[in-house]
PDB file of N, CA and C in Angstrom:
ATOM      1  N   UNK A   1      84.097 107.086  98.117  1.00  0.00           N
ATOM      2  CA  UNK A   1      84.634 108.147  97.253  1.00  0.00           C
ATOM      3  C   UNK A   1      83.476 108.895  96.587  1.00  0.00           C
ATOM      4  N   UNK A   2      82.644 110.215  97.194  1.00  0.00           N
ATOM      5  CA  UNK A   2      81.611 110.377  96.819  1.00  0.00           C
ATOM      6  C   UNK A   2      82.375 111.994  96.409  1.00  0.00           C
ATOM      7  N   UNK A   3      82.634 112.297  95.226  1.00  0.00           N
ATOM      8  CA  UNK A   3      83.235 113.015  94.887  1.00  0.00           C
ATOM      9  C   UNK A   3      83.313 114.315  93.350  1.00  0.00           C
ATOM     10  N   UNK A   4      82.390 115.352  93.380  1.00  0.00           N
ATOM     11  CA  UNK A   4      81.167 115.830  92.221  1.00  0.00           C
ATOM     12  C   UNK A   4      82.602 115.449  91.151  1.00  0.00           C
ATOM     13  N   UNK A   5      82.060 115.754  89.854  1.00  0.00           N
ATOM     14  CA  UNK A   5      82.879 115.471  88.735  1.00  0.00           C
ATOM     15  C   UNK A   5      83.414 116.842  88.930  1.00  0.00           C
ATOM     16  N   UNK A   6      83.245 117.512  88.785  1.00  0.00           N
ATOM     17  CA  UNK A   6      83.842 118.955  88.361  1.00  0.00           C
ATOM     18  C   UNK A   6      85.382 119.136  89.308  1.00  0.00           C
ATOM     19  N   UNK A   7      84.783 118.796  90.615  1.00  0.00           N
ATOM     20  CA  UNK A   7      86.333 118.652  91.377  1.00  0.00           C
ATOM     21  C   UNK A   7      87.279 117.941  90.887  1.00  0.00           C
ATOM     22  N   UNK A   8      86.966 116.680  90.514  1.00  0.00           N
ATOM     23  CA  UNK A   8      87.876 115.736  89.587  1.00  0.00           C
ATOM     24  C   UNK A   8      88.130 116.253  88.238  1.00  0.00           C
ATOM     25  N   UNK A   9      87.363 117.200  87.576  1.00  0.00           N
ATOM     26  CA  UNK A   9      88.067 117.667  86.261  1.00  0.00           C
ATOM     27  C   UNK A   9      89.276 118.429  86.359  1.00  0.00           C
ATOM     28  N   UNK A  10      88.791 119.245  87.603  1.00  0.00           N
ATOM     29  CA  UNK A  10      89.951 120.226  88.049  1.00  0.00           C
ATOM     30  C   UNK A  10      91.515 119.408  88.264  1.00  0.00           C
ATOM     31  N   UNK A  11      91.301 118.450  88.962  1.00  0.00           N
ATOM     32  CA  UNK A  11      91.525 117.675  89.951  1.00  0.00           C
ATOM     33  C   UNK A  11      92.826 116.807  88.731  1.00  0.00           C
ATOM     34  N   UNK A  12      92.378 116.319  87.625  1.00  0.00           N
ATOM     35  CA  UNK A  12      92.650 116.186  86.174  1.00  0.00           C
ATOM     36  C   UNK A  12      93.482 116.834  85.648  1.00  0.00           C
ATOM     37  N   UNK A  13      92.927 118.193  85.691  1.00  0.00           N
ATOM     38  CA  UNK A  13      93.651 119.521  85.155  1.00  0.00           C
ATOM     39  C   UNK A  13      94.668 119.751  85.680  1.00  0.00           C
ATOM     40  N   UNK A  14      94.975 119.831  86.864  1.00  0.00           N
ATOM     41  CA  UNK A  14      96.240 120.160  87.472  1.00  0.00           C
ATOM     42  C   UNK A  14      97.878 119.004  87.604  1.00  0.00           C
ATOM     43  N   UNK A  15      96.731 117.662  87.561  1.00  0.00           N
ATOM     44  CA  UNK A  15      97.967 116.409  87.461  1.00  0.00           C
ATOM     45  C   UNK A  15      98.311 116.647  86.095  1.00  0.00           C
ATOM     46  N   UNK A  16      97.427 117.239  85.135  1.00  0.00           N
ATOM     47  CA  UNK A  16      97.821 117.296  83.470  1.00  0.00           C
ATOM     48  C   UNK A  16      98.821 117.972  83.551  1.00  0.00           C
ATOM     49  N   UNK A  17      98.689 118.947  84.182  1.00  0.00           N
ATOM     50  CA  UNK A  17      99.694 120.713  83.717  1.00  0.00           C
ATOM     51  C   UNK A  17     100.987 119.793  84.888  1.00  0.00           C
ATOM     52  N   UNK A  18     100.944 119.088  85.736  1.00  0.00           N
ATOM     53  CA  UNK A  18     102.566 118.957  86.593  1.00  0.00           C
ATOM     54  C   UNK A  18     102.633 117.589  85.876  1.00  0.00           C
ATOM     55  N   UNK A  19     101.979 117.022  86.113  1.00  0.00           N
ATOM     56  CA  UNK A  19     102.779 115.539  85.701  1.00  0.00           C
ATOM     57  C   UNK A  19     102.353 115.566  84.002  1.00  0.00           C
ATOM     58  N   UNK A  20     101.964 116.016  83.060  1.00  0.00           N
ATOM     59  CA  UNK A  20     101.686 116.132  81.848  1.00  0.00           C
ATOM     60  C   UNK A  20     101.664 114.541  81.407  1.00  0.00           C
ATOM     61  N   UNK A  21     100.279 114.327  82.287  1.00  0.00           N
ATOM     62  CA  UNK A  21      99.508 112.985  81.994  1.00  0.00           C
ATOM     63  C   UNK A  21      98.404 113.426  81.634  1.00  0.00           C
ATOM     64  N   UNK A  22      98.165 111.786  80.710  1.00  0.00           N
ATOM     65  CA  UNK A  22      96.287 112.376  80.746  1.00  0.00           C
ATOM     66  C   UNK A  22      95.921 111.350  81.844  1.00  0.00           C
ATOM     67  N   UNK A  23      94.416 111.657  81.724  1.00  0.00           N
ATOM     68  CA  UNK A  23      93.953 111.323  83.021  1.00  0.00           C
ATOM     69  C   UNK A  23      93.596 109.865  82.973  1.00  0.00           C
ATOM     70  N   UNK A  24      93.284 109.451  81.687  1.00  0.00           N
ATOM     71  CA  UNK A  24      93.424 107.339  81.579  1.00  0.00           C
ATOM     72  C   UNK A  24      94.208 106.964  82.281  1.00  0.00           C
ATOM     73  N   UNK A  25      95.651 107.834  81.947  1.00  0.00           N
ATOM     74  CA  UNK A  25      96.794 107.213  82.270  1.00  0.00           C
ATOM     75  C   UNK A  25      96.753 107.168  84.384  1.00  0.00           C
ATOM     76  N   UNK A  26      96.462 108.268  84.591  1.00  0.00           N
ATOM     77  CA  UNK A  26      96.587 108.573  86.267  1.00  0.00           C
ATOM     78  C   UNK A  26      95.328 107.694  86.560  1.00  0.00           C
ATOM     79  N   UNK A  27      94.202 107.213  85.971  1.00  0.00           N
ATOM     80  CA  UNK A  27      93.133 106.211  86.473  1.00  0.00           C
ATOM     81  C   UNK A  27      93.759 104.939  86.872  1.00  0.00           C
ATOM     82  N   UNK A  28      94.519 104.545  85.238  1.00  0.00           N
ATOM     83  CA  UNK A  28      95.138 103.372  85.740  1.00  0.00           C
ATOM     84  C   UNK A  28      95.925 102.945  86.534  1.00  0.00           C
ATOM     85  N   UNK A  29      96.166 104.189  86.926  1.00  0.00           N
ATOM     86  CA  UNK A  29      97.716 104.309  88.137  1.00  0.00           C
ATOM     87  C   UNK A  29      96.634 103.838  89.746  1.00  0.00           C
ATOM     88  N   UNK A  30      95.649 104.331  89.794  1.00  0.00           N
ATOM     89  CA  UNK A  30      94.803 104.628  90.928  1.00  0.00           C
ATOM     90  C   UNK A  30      93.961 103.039  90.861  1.00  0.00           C
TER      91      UNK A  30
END
C-alpha cells in the first residue's frame, strides 16, 4: 500500500462528505 498522503486526504474527504465519518472511524473499519 504505497500510497502519497494527499490522495488519502482526498480519499478521507470524500468518505467524510458520503458516509459522514471521520476518518479514525473508517481506519478502524480497514
Amino acid at each position: 500500500m504505497s500510497i502519497p498522503v494527499r490522495e488519502l486526504d482526498a480519499f478521507w474527504e470524500e468518505m467524510a462528505n458520503r458516509n459522514r465519518k471521520a476518518p479514525e472511524e473508517d481506519e478502524q473499519i480497514l
